[in-house]
C-alpha atoms as a PDB file:
ATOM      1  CA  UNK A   1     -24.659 -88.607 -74.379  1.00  0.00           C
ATOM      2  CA  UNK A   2     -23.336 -92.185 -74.322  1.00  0.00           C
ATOM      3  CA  UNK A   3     -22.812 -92.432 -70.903  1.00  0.00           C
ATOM      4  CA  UNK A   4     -26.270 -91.677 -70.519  1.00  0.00           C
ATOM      5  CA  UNK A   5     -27.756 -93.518 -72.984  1.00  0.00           C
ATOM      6  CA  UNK A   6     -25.528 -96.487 -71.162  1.00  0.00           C
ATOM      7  CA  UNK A   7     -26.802 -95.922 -67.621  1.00  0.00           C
ATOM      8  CA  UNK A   8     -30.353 -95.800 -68.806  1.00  0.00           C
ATOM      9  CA  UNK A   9     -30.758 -98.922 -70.634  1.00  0.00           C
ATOM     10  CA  UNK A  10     -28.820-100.766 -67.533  1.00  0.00           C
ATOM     11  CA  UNK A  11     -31.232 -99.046 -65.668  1.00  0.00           C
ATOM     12  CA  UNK A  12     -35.270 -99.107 -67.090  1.00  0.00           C
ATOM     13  CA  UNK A  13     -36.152-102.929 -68.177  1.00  0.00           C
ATOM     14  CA  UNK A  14     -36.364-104.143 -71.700  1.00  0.00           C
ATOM     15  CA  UNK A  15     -40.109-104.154 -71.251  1.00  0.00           C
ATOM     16  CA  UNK A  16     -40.299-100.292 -70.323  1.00  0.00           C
ATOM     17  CA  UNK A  17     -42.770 -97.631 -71.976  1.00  0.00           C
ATOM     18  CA  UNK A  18     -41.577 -94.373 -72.467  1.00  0.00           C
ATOM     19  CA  UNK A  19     -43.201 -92.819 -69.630  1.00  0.00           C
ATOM     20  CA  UNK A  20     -41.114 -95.073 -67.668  1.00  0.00           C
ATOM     21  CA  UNK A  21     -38.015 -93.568 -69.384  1.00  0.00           C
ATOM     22  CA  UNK A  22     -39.426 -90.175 -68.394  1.00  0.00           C
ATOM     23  CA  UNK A  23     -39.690 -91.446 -64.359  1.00  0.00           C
ATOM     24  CA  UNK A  24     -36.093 -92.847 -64.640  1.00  0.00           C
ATOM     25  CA  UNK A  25     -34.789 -89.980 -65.740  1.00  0.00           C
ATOM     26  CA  UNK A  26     -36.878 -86.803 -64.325  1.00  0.00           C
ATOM     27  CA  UNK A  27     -37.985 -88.653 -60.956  1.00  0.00           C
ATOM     28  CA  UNK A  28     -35.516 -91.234 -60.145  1.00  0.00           C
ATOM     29  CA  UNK A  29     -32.804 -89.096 -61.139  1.00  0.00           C
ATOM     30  CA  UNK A  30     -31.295 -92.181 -62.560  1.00  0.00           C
ATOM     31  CA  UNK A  31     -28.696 -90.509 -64.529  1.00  0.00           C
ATOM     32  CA  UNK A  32     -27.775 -88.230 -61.446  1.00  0.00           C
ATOM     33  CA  UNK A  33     -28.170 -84.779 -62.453  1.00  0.00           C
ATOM     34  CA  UNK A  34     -27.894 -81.545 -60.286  1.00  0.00           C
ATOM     35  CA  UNK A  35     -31.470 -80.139 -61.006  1.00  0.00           C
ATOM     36  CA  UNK A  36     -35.033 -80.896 -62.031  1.00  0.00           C
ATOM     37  CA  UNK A  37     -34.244 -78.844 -65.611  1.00  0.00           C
ATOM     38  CA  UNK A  38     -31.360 -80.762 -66.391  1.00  0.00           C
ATOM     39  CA  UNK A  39     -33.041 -84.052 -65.790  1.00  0.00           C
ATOM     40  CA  UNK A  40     -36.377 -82.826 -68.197  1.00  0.00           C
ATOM     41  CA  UNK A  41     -33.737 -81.695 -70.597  1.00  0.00           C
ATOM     42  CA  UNK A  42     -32.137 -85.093 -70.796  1.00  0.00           C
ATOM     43  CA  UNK A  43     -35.385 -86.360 -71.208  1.00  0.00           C
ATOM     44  CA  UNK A  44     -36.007 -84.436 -74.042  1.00  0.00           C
ATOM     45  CA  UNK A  45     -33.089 -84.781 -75.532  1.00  0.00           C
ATOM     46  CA  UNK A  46     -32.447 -88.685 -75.474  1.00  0.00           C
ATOM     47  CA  UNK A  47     -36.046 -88.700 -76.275  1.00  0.00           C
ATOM     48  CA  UNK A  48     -35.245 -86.525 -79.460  1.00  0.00           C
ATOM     49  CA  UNK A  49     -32.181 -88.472 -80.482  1.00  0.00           C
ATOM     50  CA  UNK A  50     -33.450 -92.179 -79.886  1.00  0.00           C
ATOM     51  CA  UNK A  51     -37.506 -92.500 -79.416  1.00  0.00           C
ATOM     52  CA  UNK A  52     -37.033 -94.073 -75.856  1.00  0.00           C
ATOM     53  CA  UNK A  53     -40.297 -95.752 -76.846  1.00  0.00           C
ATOM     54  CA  UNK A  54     -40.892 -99.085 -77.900  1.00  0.00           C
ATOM     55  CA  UNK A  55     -43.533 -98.256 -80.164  1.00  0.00           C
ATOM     56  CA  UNK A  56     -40.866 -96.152 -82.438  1.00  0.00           C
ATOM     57  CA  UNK A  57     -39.822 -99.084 -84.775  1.00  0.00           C
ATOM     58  CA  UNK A  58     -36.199 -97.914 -84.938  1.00  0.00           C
ATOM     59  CA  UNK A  59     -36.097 -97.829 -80.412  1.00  0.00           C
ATOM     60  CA  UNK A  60     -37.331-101.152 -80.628  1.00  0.00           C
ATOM     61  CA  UNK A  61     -34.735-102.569 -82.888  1.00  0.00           C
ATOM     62  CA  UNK A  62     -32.097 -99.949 -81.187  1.00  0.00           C
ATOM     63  CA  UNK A  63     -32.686-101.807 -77.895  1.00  0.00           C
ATOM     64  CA  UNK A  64     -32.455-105.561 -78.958  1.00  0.00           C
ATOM     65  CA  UNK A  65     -29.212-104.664 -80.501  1.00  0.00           C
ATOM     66  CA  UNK A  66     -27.871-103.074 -77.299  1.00  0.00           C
ATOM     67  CA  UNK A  67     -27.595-105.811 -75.793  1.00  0.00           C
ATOM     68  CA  UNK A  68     -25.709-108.108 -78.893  1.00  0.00           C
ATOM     69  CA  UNK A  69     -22.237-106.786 -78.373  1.00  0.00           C
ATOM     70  CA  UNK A  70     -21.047-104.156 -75.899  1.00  0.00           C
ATOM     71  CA  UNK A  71     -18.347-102.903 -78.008  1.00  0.00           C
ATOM     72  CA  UNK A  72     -20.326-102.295 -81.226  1.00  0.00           C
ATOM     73  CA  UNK A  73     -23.082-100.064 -78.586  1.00  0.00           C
ATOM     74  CA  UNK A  74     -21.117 -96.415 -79.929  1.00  0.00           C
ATOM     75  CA  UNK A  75     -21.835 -96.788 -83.650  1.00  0.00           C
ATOM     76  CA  UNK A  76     -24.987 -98.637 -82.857  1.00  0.00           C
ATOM     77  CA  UNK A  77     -25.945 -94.899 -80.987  1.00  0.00           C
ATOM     78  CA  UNK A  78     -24.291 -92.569 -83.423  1.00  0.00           C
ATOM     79  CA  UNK A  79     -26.519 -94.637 -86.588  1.00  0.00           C
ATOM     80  CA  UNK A  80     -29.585 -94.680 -83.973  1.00  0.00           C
ATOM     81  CA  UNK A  81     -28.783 -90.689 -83.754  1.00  0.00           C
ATOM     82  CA  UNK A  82     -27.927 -90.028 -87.506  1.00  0.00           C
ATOM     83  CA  UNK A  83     -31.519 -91.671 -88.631  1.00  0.00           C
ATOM     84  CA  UNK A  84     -33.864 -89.185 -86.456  1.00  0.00           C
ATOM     85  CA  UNK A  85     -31.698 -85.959 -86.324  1.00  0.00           C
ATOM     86  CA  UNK A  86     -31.070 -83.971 -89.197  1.00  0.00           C
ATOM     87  CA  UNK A  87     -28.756 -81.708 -88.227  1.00  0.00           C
ATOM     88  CA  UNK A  88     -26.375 -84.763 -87.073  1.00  0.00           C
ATOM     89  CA  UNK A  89     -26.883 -86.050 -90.595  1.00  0.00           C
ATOM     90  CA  UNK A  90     -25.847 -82.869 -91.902  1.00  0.00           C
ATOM     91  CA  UNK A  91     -22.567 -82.357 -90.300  1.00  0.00           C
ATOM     92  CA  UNK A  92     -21.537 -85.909 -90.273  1.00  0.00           C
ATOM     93  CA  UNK A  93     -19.738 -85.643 -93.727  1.00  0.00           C
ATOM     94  CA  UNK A  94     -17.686 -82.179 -92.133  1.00  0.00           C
ATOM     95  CA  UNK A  95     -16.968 -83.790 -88.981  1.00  0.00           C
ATOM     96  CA  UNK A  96     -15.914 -87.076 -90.996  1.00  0.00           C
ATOM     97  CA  UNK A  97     -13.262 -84.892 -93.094  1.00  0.00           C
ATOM     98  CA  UNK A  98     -11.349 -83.281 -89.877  1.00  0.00           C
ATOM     99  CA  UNK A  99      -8.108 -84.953 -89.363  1.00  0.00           C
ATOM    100  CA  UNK A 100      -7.714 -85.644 -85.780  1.00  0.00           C
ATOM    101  CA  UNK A 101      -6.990 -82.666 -83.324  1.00  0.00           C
ATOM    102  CA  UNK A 102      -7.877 -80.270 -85.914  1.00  0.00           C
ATOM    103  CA  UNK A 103     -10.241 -77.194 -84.859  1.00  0.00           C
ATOM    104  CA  UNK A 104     -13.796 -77.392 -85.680  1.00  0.00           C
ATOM    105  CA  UNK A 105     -14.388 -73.558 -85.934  1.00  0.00           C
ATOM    106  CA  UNK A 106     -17.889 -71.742 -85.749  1.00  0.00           C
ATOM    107  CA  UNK A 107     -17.274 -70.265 -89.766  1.00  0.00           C
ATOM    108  CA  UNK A 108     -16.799 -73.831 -90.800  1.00  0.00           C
ATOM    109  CA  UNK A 109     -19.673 -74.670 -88.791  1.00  0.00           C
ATOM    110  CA  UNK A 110     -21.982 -72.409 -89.961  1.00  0.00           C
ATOM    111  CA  UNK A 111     -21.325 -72.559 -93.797  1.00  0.00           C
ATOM    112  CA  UNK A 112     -22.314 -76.389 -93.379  1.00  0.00           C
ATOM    113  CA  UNK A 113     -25.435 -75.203 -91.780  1.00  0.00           C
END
């Protein structure tokens, strides 16, 4: 959800509560998604991964480093991620041991979970 999280942040001010988040995303359609669902569900979603409220110590923080250094804005979201979702947190040492191309299969999946 980078690209997301990328287009929303150059789109809502600094300044912005989270029900201005919610009108971005749900009314404005400013992440440009086919249907009303898919927009609530985005909501929801960022919402669950990064706060998207200013009065959630770690969104607050989360968006003054955004803007620090462009490159660094992936790990910044994956660490931003990894502190409020567990499951993330849980299959981060899994994901971390796959060599690259290798299969993530459902078994392996599962016996994590």
């Amino acid at each position: 959800m980078l690209s997301e999280l990328r287009c929303l942040l150059d789109g809502v001010d600094a300044g912005a509560q989270r029900p201005d988040y919610r009108t971005a995303i749900v009314d404005s359609n400013v992440l440009d998604k086919a249907t009303w669902k898919a927009r609530q569900l985005t909501f929801d979603h960022l919402s669950d991964l990064y706060g998207l409220d200013p009065t959630v110590c770690l969104f607050r923080v989360f968006r003054q480093l955004w803007y620090l250094e462009e490159e660094g804005r992936p790990v910044l979201a994956l660490l931003s991620a990894l502190a409020r979702d567990a499951l993330l947190r849980l299959s981060a040492p899994m994901i971390l041991a796959m060599k690259p191309g290798e299969q993530l299969t459902r078994e392996r999946t599962e016996q994590v979970f």
